[in-house]
C-alpha atoms as a PDB file:
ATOM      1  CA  UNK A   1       2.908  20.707  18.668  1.00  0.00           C
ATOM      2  CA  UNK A   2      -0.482  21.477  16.094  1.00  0.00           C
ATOM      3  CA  UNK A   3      -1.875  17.610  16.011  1.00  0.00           C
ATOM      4  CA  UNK A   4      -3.405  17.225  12.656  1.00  0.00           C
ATOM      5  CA  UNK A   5      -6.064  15.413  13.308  1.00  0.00           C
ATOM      6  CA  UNK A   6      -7.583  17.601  16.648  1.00  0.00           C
ATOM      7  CA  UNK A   7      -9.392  19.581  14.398  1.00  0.00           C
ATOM      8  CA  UNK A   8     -11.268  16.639  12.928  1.00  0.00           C
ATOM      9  CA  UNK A   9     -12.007  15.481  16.695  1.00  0.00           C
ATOM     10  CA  UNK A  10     -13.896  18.356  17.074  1.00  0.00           C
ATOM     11  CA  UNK A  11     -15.763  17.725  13.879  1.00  0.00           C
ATOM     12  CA  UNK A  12     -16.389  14.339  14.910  1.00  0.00           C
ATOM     13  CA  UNK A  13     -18.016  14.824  18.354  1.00  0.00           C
ATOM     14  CA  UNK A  14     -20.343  17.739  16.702  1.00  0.00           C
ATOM     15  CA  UNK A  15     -21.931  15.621  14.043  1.00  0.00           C
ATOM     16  CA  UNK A  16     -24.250  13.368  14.461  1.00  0.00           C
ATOM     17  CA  UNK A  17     -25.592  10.589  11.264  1.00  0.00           C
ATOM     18  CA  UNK A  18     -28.654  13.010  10.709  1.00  0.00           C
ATOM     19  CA  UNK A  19     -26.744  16.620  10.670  1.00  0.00           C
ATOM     20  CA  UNK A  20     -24.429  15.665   7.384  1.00  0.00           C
ATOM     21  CA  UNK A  21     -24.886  18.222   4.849  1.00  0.00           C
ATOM     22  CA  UNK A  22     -22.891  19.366   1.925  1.00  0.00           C
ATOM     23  CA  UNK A  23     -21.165  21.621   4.087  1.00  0.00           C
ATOM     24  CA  UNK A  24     -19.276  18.531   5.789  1.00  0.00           C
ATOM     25  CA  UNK A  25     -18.716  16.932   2.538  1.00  0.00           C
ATOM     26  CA  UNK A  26     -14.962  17.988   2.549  1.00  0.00           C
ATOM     27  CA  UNK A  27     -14.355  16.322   6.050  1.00  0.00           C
ATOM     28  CA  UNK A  28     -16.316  13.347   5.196  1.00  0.00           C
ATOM     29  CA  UNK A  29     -13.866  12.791   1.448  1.00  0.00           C
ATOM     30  CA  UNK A  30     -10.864  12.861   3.856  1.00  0.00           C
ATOM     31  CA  UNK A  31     -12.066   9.419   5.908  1.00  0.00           C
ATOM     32  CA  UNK A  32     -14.710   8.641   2.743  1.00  0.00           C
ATOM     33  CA  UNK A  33     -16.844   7.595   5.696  1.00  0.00           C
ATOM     34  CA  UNK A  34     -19.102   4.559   5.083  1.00  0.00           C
ATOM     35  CA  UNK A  35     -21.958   6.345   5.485  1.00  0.00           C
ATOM     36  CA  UNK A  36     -21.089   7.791   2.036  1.00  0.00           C
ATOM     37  CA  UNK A  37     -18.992   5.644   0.672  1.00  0.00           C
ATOM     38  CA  UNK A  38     -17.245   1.963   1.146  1.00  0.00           C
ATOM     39  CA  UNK A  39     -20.271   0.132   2.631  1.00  0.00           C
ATOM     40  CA  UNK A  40     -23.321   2.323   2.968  1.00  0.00           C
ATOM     41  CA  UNK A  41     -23.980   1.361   6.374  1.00  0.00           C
ATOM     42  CA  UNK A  42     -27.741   2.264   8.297  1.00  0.00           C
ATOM     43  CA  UNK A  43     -27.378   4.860  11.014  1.00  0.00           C
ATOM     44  CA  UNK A  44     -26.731   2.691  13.921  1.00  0.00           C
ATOM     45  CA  UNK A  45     -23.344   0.925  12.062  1.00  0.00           C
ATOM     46  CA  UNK A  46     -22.549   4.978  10.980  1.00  0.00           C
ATOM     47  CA  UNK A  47     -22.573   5.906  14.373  1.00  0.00           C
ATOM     48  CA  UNK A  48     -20.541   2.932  15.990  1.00  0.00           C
ATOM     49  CA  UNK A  49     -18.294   3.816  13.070  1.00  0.00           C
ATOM     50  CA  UNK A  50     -17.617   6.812  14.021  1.00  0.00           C
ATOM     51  CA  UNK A  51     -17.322   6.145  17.698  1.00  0.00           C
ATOM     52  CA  UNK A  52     -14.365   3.787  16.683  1.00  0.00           C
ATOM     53  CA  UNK A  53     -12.652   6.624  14.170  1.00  0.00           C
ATOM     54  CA  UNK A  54     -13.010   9.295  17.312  1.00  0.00           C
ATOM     55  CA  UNK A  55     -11.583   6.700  19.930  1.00  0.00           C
ATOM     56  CA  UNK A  56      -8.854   5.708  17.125  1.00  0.00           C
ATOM     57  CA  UNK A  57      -7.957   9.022  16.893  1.00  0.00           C
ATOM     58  CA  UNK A  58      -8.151  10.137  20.217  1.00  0.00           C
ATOM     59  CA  UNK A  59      -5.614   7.397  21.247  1.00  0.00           C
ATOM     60  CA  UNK A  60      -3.371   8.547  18.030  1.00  0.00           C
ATOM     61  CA  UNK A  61      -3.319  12.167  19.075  1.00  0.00           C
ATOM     62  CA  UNK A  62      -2.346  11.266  22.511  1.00  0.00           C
ATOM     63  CA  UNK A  63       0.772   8.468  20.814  1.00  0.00           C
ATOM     64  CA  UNK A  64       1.494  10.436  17.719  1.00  0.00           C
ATOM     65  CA  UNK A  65       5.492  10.325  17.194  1.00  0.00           C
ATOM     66  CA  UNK A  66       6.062   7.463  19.449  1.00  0.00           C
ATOM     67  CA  UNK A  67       9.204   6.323  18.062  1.00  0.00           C
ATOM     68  CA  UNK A  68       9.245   2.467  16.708  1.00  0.00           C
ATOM     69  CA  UNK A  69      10.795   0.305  18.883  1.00  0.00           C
ATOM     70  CA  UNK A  70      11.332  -3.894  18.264  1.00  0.00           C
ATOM     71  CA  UNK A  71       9.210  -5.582  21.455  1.00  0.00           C
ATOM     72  CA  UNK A  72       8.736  -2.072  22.730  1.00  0.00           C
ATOM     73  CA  UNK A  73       5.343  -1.736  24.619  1.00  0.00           C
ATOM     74  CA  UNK A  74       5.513   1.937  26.242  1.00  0.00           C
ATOM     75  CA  UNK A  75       5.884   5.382  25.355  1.00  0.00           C
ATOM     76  CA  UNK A  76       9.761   5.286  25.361  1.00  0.00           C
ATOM     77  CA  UNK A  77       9.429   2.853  21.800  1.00  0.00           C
ATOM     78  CA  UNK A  78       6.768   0.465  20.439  1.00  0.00           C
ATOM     79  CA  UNK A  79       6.387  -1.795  17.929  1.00  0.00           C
ATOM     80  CA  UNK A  80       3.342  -2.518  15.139  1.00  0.00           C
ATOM     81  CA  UNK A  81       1.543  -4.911  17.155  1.00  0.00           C
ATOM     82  CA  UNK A  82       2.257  -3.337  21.082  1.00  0.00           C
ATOM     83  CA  UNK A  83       0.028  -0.393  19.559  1.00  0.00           C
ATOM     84  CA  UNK A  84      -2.415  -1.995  18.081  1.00  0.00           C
ATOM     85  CA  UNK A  85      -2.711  -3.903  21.656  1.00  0.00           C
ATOM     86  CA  UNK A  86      -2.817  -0.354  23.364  1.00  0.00           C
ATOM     87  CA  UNK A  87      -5.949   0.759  20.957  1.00  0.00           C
ATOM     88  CA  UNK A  88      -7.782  -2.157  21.140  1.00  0.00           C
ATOM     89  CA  UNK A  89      -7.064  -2.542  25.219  1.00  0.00           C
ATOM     90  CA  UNK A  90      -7.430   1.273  25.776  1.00  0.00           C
ATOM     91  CA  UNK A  91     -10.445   2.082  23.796  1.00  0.00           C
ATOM     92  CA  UNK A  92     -12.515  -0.821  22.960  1.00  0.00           C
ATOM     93  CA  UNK A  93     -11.233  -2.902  26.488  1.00  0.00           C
ATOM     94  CA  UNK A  94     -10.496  -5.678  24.011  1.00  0.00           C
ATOM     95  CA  UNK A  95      -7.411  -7.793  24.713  1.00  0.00           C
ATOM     96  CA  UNK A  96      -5.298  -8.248  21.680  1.00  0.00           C
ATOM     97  CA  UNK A  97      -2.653 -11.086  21.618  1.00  0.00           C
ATOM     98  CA  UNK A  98       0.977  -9.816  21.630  1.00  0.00           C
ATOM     99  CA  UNK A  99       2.178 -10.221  18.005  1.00  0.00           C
ATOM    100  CA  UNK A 100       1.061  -9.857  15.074  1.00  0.00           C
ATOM    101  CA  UNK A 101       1.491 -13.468  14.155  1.00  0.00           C
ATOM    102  CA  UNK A 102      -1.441 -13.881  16.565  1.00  0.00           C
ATOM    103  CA  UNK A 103      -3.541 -10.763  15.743  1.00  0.00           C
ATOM    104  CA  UNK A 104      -3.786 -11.895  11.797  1.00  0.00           C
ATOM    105  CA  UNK A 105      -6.094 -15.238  13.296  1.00  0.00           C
ATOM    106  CA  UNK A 106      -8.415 -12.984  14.992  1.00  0.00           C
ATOM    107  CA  UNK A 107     -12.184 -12.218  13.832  1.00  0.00           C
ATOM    108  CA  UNK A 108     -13.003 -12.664   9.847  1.00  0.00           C
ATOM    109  CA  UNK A 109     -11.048 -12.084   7.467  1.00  0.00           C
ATOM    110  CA  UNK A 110     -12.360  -9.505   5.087  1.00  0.00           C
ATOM    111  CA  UNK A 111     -11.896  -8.133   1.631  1.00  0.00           C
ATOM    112  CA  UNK A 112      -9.892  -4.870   0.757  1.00  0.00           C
ATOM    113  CA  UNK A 113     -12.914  -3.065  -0.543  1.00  0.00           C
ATOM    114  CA  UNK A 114     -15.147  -4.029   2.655  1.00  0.00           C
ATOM    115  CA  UNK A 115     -12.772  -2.014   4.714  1.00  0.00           C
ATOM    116  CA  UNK A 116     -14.326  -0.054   7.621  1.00  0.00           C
ATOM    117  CA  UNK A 117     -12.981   1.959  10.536  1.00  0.00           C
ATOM    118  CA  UNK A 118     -11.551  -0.566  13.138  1.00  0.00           C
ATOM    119  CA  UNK A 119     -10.320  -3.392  11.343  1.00  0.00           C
ATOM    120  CA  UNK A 120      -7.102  -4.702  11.047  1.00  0.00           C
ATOM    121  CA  UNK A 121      -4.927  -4.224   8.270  1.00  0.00           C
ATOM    122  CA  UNK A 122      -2.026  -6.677   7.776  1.00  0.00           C
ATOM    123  CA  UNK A 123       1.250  -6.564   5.265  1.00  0.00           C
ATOM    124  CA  UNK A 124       3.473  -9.291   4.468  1.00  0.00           C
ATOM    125  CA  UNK A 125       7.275  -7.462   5.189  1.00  0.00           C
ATOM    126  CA  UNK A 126       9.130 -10.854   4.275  1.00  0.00           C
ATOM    127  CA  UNK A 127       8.555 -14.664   4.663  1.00  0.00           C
ATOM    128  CA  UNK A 128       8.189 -14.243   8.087  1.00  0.00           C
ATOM    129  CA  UNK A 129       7.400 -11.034   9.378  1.00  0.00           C
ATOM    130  CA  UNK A 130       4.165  -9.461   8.919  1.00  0.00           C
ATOM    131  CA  UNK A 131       3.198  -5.495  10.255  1.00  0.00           C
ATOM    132  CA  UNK A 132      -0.846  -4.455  11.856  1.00  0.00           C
ATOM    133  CA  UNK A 133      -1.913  -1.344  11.784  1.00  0.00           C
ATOM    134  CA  UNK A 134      -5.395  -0.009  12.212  1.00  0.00           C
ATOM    135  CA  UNK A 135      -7.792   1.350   9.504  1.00  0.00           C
ATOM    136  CA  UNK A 136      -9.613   4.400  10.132  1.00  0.00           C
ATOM    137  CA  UNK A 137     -10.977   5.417   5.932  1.00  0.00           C
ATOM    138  CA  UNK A 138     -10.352   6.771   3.055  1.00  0.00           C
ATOM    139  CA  UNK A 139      -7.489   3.879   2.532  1.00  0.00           C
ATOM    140  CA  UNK A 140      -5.641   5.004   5.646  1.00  0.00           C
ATOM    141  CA  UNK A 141      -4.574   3.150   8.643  1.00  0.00           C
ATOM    142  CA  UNK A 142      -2.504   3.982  12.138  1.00  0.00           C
ATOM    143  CA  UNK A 143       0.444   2.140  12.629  1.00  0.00           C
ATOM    144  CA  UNK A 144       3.873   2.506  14.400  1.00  0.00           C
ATOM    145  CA  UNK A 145       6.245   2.985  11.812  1.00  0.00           C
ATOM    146  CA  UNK A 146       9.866   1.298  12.003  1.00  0.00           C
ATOM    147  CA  UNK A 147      11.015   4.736  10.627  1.00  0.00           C
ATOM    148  CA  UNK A 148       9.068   7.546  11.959  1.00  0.00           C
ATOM    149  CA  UNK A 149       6.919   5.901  14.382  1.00  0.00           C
ATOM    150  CA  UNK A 150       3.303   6.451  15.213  1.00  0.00           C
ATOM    151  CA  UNK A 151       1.859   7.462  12.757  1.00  0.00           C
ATOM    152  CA  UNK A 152      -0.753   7.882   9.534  1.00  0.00           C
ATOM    153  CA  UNK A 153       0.139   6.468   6.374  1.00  0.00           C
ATOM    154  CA  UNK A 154      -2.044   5.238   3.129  1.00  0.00           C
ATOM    155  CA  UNK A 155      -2.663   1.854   1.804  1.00  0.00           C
ATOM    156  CA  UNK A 156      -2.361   2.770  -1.789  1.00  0.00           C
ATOM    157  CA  UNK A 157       1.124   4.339  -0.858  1.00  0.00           C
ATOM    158  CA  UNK A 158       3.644   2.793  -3.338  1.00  0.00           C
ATOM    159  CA  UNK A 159       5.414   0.779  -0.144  1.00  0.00           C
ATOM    160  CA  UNK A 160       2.089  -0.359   1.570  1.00  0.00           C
ATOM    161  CA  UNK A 161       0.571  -1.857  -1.377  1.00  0.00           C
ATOM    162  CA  UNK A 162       2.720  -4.227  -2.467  1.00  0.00           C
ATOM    163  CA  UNK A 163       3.102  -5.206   0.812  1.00  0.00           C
ATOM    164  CA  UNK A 164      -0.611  -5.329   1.880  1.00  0.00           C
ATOM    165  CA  UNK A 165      -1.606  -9.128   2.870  1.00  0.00           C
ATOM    166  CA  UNK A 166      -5.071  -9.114   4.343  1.00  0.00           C
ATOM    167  CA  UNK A 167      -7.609  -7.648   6.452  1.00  0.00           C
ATOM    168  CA  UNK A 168      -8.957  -9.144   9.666  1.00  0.00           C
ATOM    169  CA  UNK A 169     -12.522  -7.477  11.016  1.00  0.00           C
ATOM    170  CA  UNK A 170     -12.769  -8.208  14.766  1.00  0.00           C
ATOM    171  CA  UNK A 171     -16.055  -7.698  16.322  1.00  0.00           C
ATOM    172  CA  UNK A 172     -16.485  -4.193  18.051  1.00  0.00           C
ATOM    173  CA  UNK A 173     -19.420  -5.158  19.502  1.00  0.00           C
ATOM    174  CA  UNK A 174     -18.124  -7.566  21.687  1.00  0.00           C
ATOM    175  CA  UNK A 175     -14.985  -4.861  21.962  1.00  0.00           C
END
């Protein structure tokens, strides 16, 4: 199966904060990477962002289709906040509490438009259910999906944003 977002690995691992040109101004609009965009962060933060988008992403290509399953935790079904326990355990060897009740008092919280690659975005589903997935630009975020499963979608998407509740920024650096 052609993973969308291999391609943009490759990208990823051959650019460095000093080589962006015009000529990567296509790939950068897809993510709007902060060093362009959102926060205009120095080099250093540029480059740990972009560490976290690659290991995202990495850990996407490798779960991509993973169907949604309620308290699921492996391969076989997972739910919103399992996966966002597997990226953050995985990648950043971070340990995430299980639900996303818990997840949502982690780190600061943090406006919409301060968004960077890494944090966690949360939506209010009813009273008492809320759904985490994991922002990576350009208003997108990973997630497992209750109907398709791992997957990308986009905050502005007519579901996601009336559901959207807050952000939650945890610290990568301890991560």
């Amino acid at each position: 199966m052609l993973k969308i977002f291999t391609p943009l690995i490759f990208v990823l691992t051959s650019l460095s904060a000093t080589s962006v040109t015009a000529s990567t101004s296509t790939k950068q609009d897809f993510f709007n990477l902060p060093l362009l965009g959102e926060n205009a962060p120095g080099k250093s933060e540029h480059r740990d962002d972009m560490q976290r988008l690659k290991k995202i992403l990495n850990h996407y290509d490798e779960w991509e289709g993973v169907r949604y399953k309620l308290g699921g935790n492996s391969r076989k079904g997972i739910d919103c906040s399992a996966y966002m326990q597997r990226i953050f355990e995985d990648e950043f060897s971070y340990s995430l509490p299980r639900t996303a009740h818990e997840q949502i008092k982690l780190g600061s919280r943090i406006a919409k438009n301060e968004l960077n690659t890494g944090d966690l975005v949360f939506f209010k589903i009813s009273s008492q259910k809320h759904h985490v997935g994991v922002y990576i630009g350009n208003g997108k975020f990973v997630h497992a999906s209750s109907k398709v499963g791992i997957t990308v979608s986009e905050l502005n998407n007519q579901y996601w944003k009336t559901k959207y509740d807050q952000a939650r920024r945890i610290n990568h650096a301890e991560a």
